[in-house]
Protein backbone atom coordinates (compact mmCIF):
# COMPACT_ATOMS: atom_id res chain seq x y z
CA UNK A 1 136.78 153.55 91.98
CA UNK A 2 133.47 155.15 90.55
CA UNK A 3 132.86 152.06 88.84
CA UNK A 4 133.07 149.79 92.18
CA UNK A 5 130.84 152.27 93.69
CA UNK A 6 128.35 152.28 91.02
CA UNK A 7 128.36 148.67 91.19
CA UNK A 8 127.76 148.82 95.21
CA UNK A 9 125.19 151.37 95.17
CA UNK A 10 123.37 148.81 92.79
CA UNK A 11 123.76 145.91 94.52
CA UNK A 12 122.95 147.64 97.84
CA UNK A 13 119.47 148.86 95.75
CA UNK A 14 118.77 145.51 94.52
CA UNK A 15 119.15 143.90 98.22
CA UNK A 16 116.49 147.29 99.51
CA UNK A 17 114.12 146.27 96.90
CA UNK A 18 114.50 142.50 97.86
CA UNK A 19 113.73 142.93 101.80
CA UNK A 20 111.25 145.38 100.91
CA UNK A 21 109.45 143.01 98.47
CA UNK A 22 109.62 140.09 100.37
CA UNK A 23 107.93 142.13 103.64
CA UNK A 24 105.10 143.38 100.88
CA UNK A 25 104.95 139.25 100.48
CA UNK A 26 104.49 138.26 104.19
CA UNK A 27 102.35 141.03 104.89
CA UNK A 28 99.81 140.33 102.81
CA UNK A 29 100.03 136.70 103.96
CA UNK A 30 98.06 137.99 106.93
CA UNK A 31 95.63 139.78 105.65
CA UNK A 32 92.09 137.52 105.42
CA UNK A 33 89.68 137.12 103.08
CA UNK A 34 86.55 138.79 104.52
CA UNK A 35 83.73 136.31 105.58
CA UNK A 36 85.55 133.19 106.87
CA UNK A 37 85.29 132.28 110.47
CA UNK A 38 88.90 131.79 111.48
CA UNK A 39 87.84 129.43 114.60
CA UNK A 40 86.31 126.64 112.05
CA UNK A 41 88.97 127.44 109.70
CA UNK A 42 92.01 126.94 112.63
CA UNK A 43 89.76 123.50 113.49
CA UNK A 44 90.14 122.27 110.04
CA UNK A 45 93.41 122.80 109.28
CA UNK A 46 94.22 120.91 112.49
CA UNK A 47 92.52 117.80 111.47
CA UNK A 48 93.87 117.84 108.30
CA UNK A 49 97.50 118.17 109.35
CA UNK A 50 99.99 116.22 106.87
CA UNK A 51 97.41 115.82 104.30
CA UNK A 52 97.73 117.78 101.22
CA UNK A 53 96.28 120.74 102.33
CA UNK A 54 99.11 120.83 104.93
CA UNK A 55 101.55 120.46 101.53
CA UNK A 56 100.06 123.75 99.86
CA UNK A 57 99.34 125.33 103.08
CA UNK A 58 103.46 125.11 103.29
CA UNK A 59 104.65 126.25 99.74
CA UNK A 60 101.82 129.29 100.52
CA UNK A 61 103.94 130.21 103.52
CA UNK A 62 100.98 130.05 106.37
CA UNK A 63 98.66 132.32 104.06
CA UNK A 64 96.10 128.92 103.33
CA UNK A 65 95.33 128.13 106.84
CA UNK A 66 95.00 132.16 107.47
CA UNK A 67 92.92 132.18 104.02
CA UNK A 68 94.39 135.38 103.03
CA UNK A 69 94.37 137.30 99.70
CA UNK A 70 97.98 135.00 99.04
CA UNK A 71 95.77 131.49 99.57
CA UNK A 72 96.85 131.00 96.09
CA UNK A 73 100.45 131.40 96.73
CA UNK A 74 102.32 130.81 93.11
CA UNK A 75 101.60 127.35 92.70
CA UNK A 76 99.01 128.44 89.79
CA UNK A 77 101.38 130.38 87.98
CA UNK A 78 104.11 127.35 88.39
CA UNK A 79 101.70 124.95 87.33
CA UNK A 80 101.19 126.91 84.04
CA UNK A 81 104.73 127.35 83.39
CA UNK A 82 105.42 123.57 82.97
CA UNK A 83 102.25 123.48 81.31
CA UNK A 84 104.06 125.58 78.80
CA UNK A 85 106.95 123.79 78.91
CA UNK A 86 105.15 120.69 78.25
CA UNK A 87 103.30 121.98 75.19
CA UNK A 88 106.44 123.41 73.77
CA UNK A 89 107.47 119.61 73.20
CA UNK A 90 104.50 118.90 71.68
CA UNK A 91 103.23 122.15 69.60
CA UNK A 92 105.39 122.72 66.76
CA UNK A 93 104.03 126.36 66.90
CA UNK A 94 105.17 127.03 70.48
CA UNK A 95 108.04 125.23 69.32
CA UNK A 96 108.94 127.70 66.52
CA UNK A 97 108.30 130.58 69.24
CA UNK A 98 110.54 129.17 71.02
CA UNK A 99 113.24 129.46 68.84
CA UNK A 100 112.72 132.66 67.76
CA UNK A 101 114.88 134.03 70.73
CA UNK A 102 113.69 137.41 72.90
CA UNK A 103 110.22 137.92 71.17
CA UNK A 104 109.36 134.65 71.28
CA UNK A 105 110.26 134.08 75.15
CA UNK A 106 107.95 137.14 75.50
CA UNK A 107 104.99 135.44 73.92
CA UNK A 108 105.31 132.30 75.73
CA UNK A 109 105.69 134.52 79.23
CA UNK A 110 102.27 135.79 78.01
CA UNK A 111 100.80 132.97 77.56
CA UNK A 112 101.85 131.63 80.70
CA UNK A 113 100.49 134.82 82.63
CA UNK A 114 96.99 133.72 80.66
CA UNK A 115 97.42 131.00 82.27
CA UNK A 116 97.69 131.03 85.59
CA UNK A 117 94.77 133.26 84.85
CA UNK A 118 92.70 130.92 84.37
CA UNK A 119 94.18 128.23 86.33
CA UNK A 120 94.10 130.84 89.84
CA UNK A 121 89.96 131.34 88.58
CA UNK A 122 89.38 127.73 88.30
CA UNK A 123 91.05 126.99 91.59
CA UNK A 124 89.47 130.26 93.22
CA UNK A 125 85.77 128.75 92.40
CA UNK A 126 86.97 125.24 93.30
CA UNK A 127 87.97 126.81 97.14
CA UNK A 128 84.91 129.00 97.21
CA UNK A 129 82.40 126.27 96.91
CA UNK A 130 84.60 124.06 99.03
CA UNK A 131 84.51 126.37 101.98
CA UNK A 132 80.90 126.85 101.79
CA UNK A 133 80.47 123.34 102.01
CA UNK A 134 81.98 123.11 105.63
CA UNK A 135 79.15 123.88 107.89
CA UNK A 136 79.70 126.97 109.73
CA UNK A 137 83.03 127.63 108.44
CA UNK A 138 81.53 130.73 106.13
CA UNK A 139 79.68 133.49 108.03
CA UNK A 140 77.09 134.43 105.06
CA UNK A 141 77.26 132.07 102.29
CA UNK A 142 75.68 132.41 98.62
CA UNK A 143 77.20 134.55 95.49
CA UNK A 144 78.47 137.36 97.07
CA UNK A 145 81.11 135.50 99.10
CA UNK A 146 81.65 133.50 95.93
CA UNK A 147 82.40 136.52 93.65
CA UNK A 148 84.56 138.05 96.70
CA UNK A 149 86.58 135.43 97.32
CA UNK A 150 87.55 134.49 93.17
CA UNK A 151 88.04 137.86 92.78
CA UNK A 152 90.28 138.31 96.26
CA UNK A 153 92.69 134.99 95.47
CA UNK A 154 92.63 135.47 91.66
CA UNK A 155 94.28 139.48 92.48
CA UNK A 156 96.28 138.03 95.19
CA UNK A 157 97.74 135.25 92.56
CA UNK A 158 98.52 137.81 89.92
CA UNK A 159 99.69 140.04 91.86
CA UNK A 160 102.87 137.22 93.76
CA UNK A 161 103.36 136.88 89.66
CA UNK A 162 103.98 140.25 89.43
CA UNK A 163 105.95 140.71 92.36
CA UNK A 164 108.07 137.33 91.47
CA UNK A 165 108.81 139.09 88.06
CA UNK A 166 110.16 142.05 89.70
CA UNK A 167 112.60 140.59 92.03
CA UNK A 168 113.78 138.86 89.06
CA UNK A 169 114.63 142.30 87.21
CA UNK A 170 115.02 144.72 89.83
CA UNK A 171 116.66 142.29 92.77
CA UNK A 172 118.44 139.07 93.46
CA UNK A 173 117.69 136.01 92.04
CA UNK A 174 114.81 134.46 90.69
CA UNK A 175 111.75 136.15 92.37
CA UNK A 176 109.22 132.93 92.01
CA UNK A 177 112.15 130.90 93.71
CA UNK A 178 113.05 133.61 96.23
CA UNK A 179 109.12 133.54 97.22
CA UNK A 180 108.37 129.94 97.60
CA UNK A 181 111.39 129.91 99.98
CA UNK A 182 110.30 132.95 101.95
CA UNK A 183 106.74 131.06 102.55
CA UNK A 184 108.57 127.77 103.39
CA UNK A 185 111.35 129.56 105.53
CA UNK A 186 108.49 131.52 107.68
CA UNK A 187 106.75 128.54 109.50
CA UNK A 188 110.28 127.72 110.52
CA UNK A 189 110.46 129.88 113.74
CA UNK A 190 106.82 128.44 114.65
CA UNK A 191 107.51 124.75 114.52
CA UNK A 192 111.17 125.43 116.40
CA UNK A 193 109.02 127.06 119.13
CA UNK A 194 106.39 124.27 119.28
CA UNK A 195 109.27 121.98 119.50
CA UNK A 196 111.08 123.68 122.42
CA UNK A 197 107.75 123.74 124.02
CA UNK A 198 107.25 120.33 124.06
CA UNK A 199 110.75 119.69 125.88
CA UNK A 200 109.96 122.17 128.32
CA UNK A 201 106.52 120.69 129.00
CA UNK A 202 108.34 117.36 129.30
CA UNK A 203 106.20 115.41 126.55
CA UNK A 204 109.59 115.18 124.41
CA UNK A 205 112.52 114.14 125.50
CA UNK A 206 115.55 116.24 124.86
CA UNK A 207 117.58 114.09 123.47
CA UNK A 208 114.84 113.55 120.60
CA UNK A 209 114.85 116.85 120.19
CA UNK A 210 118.04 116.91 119.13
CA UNK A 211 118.28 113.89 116.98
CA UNK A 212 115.14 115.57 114.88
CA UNK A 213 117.49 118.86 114.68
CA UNK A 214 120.28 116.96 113.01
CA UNK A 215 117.97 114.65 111.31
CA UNK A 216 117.03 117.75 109.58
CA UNK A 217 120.65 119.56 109.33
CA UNK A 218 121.44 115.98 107.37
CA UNK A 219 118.46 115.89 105.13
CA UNK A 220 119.06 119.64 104.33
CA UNK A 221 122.74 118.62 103.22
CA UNK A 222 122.16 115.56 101.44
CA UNK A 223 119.35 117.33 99.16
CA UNK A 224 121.81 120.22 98.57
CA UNK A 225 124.63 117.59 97.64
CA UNK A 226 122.21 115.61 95.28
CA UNK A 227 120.45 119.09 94.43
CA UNK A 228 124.22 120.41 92.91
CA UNK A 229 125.45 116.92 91.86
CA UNK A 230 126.54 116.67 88.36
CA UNK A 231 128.43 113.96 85.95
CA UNK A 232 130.63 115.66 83.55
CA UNK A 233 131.04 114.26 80.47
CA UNK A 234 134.02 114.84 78.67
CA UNK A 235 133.76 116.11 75.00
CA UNK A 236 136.93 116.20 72.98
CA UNK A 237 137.39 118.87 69.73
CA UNK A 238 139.40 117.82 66.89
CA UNK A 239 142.29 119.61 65.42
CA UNK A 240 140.87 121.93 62.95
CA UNK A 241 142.65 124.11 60.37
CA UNK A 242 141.49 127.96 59.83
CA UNK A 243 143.09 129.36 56.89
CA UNK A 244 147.00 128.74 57.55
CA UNK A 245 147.20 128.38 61.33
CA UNK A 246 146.50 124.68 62.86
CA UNK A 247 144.77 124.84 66.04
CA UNK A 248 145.43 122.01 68.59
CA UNK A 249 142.79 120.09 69.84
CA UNK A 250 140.77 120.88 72.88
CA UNK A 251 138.68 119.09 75.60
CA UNK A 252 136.12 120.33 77.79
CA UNK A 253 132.97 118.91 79.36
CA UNK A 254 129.36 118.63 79.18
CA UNK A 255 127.58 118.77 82.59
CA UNK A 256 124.69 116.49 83.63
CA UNK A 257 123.03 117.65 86.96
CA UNK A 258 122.22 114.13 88.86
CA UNK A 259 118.55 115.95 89.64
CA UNK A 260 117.77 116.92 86.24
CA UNK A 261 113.77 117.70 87.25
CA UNK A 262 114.56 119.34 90.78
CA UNK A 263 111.42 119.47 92.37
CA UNK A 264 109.16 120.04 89.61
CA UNK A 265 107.71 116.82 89.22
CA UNK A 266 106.30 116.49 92.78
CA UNK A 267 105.16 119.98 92.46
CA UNK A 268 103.00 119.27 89.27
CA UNK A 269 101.60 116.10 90.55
């Protein structure tokens, strides 16, 4: 009994840390990056609806469009991660860390963290200079909102990596996983409510309405049944002999996920 209630009391703990983590997430996906006027910010988002900064606007859960201290999101540390992955085909010495278990795991999470360092200052500077661009979209242009703003997103960046690693340890689930979902999952309520709103204003029909709801519902299924698709090979074991006793031989399988990339590959590109 005290070991089922050990085991409860920790799993209760991890969920607490979870919630709490996840609110830490979506709070600071509202708070804005001082000098941005969020009326020429609001217009150009609108116009650029669908386009890719509606994609990474998305995966950052709102917090682009809001330009918050999460603009980022944790697409720089992803990026860097099968950027490591990549090079660990290629570089016989990340390679040879690779193999080297626990340690070597730990070196190659450094070196990711290094990074999306310098893949979350790159971008920073790259959005900086962009924004000034727009006229009237930055109150008082020129270094200082420069500096700000790389420094604001670059902290905001490290910090989701941080946060990611310790839902992974301390909660449920992978944390960089469990907070790309919570960013996709929170425009949800906001696009069901401009939907209902435009069947109560009579520009949809409800009928369409309905078919875009189970359009959806299918779409969700059919990626989760191609998502946990696999093809499972057989692989048959010999009879082998140890010492005096004859062991029969044994069959099992090897399984091949259909979607052996996931979503990685639209991701990276």
């Amino acid at each position: 009994m005290a070991s089922s209630s050990d085991k409860f009391s920790d799993l209760r703990r991890r969920i607490f840390f979870l919630i709490l983590a996840i609110l830490v997430y979506r709070l600071g996906a509202h708070i804005p990056v001082p000098g941005i006027d969020p009326d020429q910010l609001s217009s150009l988002f609108k116009s650029q609806e669908g386009g890719i900064l509606g994609l990474f606007n998305m995966f950052s859960g709102g917090a682009l469009s809001r330009f918050t201290i999460f603009a980022l999101g944790i697409m720089p540390y992803i990026s860097a991660s099968i950027i490591m992955q990549l090079m660990t085909a290629v570089s016989p010495t990340l390679e040879a860390l690779k193999k080297e278990g626990e340690s070597g795991r730990r070196k190659i999470s450094q070196y990711t963290r290094i990074g999306t360092l310098g893949l979350a200052f790159v971008q920073a500077i790259g959005i900086s200079v962009a924004l000034e661009s727009q006229p009237g979209l930055v109150i008082d242009p020129g270094f200082i909102f420069r500096f700000t703003t790389v420094v604001t997103l670059v902290t905001g960046t490290m910090f989701l990596m941080w946060l990611g690693e310790q839902i992974t340890e301390r909660g449920l689930g992978n944390g960089i996983s469990l907070i790309i979902f919570a960013g996709i999952v929170a425009g949800l309520p906001s696009s069901l409510g401009g939907l209902f709103e435009l069947v109560r204003t009579g520009s949809m029909l409800p009928i369409v309405a309905l078919f875009i709801v189970a359009l959806v519902i299918v779409v969700t299924s059919l990626v989760c049944f191609v998502e946990r698709g696999q093809r499972r090979i057989t692989v048959n074991y010999a009879k082998k002999q140890v010492g005096n006793k004859l062991y029969a031989g044994q069959s099992s399988h090897l399984p091949l996920k259909l979607n052996m990339a996931g979503v990685i590959p639209p991701i990276f590109a």
